[in-house]
C-alpha atoms as a PDB file:
ATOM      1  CA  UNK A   1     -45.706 -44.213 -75.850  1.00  0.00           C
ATOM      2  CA  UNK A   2     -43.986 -44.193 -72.735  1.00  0.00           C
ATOM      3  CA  UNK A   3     -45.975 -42.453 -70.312  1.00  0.00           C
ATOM      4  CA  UNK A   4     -42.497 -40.620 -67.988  1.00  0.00           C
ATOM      5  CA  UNK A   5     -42.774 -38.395 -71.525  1.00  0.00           C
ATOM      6  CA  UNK A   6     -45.301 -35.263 -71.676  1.00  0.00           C
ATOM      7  CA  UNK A   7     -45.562 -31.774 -73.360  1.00  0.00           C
ATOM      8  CA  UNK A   8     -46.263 -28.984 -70.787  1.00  0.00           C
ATOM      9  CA  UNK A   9     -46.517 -26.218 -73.126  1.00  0.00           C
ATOM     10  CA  UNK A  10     -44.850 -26.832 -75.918  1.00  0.00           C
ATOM     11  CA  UNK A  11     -41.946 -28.187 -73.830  1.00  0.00           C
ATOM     12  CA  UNK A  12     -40.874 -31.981 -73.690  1.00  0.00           C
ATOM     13  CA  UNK A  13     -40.764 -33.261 -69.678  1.00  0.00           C
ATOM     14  CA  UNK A  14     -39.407 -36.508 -68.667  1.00  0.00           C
ATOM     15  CA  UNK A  15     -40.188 -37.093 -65.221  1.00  0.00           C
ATOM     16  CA  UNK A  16     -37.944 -39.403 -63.235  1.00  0.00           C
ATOM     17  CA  UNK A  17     -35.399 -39.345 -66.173  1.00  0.00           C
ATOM     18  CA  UNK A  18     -32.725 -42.196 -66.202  1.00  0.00           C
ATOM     19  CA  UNK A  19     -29.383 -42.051 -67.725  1.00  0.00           C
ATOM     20  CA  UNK A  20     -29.960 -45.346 -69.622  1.00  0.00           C
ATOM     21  CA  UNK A  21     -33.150 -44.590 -71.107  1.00  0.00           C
ATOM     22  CA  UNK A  22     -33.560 -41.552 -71.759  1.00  0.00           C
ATOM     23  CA  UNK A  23     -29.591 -40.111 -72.835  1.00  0.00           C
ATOM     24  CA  UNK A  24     -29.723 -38.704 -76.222  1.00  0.00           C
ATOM     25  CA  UNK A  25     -30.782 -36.785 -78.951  1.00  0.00           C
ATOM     26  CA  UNK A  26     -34.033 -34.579 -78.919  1.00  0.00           C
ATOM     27  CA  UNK A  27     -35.801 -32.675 -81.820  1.00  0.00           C
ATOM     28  CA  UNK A  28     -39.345 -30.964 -81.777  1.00  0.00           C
ATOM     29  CA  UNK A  29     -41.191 -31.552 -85.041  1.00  0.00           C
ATOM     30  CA  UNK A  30     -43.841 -28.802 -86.120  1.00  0.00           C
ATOM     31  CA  UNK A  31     -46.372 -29.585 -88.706  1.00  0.00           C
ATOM     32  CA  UNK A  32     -49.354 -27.168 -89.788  1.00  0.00           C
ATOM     33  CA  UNK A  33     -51.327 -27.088 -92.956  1.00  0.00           C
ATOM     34  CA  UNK A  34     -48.006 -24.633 -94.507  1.00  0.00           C
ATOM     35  CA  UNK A  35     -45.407 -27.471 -93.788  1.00  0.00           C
ATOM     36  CA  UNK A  36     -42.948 -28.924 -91.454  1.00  0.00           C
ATOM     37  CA  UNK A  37     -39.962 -27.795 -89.750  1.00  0.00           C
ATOM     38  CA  UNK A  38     -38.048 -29.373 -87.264  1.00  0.00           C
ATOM     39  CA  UNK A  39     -35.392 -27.937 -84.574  1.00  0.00           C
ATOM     40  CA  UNK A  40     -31.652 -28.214 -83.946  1.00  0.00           C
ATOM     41  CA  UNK A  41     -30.719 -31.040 -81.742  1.00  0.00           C
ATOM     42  CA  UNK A  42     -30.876 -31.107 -77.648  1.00  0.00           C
ATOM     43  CA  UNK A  43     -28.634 -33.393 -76.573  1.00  0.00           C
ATOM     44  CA  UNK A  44     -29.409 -35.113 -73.204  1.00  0.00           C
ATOM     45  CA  UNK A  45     -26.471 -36.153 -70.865  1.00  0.00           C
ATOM     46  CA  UNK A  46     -26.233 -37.050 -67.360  1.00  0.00           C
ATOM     47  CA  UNK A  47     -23.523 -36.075 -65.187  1.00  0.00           C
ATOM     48  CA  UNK A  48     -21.874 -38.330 -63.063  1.00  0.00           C
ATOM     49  CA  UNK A  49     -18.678 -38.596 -60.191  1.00  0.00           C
ATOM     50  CA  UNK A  50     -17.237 -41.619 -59.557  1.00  0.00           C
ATOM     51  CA  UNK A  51     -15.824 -42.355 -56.248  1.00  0.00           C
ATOM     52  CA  UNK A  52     -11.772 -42.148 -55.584  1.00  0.00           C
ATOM     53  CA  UNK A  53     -10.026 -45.189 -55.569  1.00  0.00           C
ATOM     54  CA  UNK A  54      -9.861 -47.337 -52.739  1.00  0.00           C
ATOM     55  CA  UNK A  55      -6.088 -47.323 -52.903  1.00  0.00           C
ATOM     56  CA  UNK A  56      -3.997 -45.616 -49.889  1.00  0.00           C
ATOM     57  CA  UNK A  57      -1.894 -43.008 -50.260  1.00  0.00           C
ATOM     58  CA  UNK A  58       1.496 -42.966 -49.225  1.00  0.00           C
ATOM     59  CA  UNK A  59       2.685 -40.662 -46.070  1.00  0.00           C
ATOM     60  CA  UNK A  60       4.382 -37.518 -47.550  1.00  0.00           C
ATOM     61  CA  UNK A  61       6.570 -35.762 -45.198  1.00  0.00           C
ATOM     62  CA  UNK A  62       6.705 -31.840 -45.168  1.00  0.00           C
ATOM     63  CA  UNK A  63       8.962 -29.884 -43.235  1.00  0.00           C
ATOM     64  CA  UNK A  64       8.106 -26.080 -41.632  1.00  0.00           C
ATOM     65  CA  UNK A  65       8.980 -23.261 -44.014  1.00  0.00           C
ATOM     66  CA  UNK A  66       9.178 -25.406 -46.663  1.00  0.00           C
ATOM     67  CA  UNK A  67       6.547 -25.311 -49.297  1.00  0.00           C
ATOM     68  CA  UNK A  68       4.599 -29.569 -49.653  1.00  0.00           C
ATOM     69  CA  UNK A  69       2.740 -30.491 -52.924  1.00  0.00           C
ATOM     70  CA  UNK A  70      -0.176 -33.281 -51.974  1.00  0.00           C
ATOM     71  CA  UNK A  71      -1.299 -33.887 -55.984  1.00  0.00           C
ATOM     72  CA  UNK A  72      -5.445 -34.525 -56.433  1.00  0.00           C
ATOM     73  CA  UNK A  73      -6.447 -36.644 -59.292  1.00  0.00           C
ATOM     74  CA  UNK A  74      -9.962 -36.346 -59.069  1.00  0.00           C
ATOM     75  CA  UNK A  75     -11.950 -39.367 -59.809  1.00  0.00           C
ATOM     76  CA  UNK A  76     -13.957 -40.035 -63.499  1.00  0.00           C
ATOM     77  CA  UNK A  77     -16.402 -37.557 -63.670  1.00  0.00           C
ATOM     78  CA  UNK A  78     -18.661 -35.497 -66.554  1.00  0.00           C
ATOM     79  CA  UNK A  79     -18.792 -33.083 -67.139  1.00  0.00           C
ATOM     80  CA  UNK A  80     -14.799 -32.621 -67.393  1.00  0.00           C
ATOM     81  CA  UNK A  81     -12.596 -29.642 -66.303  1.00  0.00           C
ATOM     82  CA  UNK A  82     -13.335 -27.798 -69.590  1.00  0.00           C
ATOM     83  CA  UNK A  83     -17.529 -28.084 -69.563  1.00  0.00           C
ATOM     84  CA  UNK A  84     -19.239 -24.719 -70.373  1.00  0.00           C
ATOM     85  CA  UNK A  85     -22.029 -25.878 -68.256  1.00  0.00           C
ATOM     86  CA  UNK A  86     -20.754 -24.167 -65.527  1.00  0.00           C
ATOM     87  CA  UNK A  87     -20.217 -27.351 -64.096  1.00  0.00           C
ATOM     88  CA  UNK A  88     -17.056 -27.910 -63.393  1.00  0.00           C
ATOM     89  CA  UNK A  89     -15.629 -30.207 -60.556  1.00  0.00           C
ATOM     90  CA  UNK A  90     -14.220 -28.357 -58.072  1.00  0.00           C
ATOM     91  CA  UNK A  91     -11.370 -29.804 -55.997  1.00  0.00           C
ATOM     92  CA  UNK A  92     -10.168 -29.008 -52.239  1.00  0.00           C
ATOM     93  CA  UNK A  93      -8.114 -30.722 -49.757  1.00  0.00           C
ATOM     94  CA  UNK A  94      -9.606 -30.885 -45.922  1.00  0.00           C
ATOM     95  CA  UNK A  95      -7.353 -31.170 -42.909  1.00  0.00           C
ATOM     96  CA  UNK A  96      -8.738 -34.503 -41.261  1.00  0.00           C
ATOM     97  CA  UNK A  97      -5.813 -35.113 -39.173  1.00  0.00           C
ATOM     98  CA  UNK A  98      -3.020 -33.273 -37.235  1.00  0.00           C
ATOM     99  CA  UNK A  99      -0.058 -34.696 -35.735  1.00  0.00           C
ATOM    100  CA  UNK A 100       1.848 -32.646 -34.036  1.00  0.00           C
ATOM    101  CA  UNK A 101       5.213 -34.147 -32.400  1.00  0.00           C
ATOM    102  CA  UNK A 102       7.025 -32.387 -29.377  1.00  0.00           C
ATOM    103  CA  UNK A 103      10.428 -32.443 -28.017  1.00  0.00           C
ATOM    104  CA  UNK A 104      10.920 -33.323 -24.303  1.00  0.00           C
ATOM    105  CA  UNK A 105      13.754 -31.042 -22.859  1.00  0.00           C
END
């Protein structure tokens, strides 16, 4: 038996868990002298963000008082955009740069 596994009270803990080893399907088995019964599935999954891709982006000009759209495709990730984990990746854009250009008159 692989010692990362315990029961603390009834409950299963896998310390240091690791997406290869341990992603899966759980079920607690109870057995007593009046039978056996066994629960509903747990299903173990690790989540995960890949980085963006190392491609550049080509310069988008926007002018002032006119509205710019700068898309996002966020990178492969789980869970996805429609989780009920409460986990959902969360997307903003951060000014890193400003150029600002000034007429001489």
């Amino acid at each position: 038996m692989d010692l990362r596994y315990t029961l603390v009270a009834g409950n299963l803990v896998i310390s240091s868990p690791e997406s290869i080893r341990d992603t899966g399907s759980y079920q607690c088995l109870a057995i007593n002298r009046c039978g056996t019964i066994i629960s509903r599935a747990a299903i173990l999954k690790f989540g995960y963000l890949h980085d963006f891709p190392p491609d550049s982006r080509r310069p988008q000009t926007a002018y002032e008082g006119i509205g710019a759209f700068l898309a996002c495709q966020p990178p492969i990730h789980y869970p996805g955009n429609h989780s009920t984990s409460g986990l959902q990746l969360q997307t903003s854009w951060k000014i890193t740069e400003t150029v600002r250009q000034h007429k001489n008159i």
